[in-house]
Protein backbone atom coordinates (compact mmCIF):
# COMPACT_ATOMS: atom_id res chain seq x y z
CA UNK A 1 22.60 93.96 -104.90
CA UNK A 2 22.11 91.01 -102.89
CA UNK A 3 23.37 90.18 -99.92
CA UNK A 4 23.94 86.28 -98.59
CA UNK A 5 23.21 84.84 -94.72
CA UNK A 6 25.21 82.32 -93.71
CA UNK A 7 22.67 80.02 -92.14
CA UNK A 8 24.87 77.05 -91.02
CA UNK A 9 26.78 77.24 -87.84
CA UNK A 10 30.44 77.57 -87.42
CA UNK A 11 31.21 73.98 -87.08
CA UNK A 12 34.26 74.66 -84.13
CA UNK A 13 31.14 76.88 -82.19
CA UNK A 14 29.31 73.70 -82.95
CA UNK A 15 31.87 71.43 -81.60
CA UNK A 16 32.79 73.27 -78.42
CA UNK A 17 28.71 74.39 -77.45
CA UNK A 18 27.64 71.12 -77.80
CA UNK A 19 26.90 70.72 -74.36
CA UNK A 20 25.31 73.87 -73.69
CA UNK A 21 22.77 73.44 -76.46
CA UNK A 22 21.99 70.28 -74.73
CA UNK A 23 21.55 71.92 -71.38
CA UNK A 24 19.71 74.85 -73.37
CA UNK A 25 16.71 72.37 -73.38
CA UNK A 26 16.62 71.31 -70.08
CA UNK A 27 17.71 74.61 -67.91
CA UNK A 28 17.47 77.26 -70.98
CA UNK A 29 19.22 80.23 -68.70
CA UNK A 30 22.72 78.21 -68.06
CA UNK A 31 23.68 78.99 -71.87
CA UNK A 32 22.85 82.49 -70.97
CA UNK A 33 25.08 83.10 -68.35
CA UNK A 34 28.14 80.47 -69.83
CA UNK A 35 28.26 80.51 -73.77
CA UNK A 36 27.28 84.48 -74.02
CA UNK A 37 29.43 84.41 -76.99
CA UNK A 38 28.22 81.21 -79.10
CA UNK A 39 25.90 81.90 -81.29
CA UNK A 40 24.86 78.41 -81.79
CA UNK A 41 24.23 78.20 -77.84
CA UNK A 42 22.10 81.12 -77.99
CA UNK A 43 19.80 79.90 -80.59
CA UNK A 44 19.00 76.54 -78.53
CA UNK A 45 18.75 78.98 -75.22
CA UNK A 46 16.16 81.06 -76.89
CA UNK A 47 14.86 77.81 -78.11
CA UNK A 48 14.73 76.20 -74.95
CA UNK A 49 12.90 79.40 -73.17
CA UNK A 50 10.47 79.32 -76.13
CA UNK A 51 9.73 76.11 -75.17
CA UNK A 52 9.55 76.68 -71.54
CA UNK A 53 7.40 79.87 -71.92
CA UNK A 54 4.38 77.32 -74.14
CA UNK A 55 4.55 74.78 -71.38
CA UNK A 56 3.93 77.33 -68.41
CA UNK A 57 0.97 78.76 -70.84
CA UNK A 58 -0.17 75.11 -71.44
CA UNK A 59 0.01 74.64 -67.70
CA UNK A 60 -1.87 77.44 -67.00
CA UNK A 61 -4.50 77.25 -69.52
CA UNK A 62 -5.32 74.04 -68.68
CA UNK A 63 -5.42 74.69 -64.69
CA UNK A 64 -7.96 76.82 -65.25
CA UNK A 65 -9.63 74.27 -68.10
CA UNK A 66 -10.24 71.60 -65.54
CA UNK A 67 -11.56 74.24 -62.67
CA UNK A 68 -14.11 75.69 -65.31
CA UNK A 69 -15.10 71.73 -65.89
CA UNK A 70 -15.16 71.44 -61.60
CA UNK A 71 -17.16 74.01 -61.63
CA UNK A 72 -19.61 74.17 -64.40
CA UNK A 73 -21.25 70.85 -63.16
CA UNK A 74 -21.75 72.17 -59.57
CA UNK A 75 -23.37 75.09 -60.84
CA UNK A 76 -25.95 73.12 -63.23
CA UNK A 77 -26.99 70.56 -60.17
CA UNK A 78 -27.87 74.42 -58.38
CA UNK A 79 -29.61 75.38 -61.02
CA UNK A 80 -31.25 72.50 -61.24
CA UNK A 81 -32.25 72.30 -57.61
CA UNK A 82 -33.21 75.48 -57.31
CA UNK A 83 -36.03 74.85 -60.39
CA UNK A 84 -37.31 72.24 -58.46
């Protein structure tokens, strides 16, 4: 026996969430604390802190990205001087 999910949001959720999936994107944890009870809020909340959580690792990744390529230069003109 099969059972069926109902993928498509409740269309008066829809209506009366708008907003907060709106603000989901831009300040993911005010859906947390306001629409605890939409379901279609809490999708674009965890949405929005999925995409909050891959730009901090971006940011991070490439902080230390550009001080590997400050550094690596500085080491090979030591090197360098140092053979000499």
């Amino acid at each position: 026996m099969e059972t069926q999910v109902n993928l498509q949001p409740d269309p008066e959720d829809v209506e009366k969430n708008k907003a907060m999936a709106i603000l989901a994107y831009i300040i993911f944890f005010i859906p947390l604390l306001a629409a605890k009870e939409s379901k279609f809020a809490m999708y674009h909340a965890n949405q929005g802190l999925n995409l909050f959580l891959f730009w901090v690792a971006y940011f991070v990744l490439s902080w230390i990205l550009a001080a590997c390529v400050r550094i690596l230069p500085k080491q090979a003109r030591f090197r360098i001087s140092m053979s000499n």
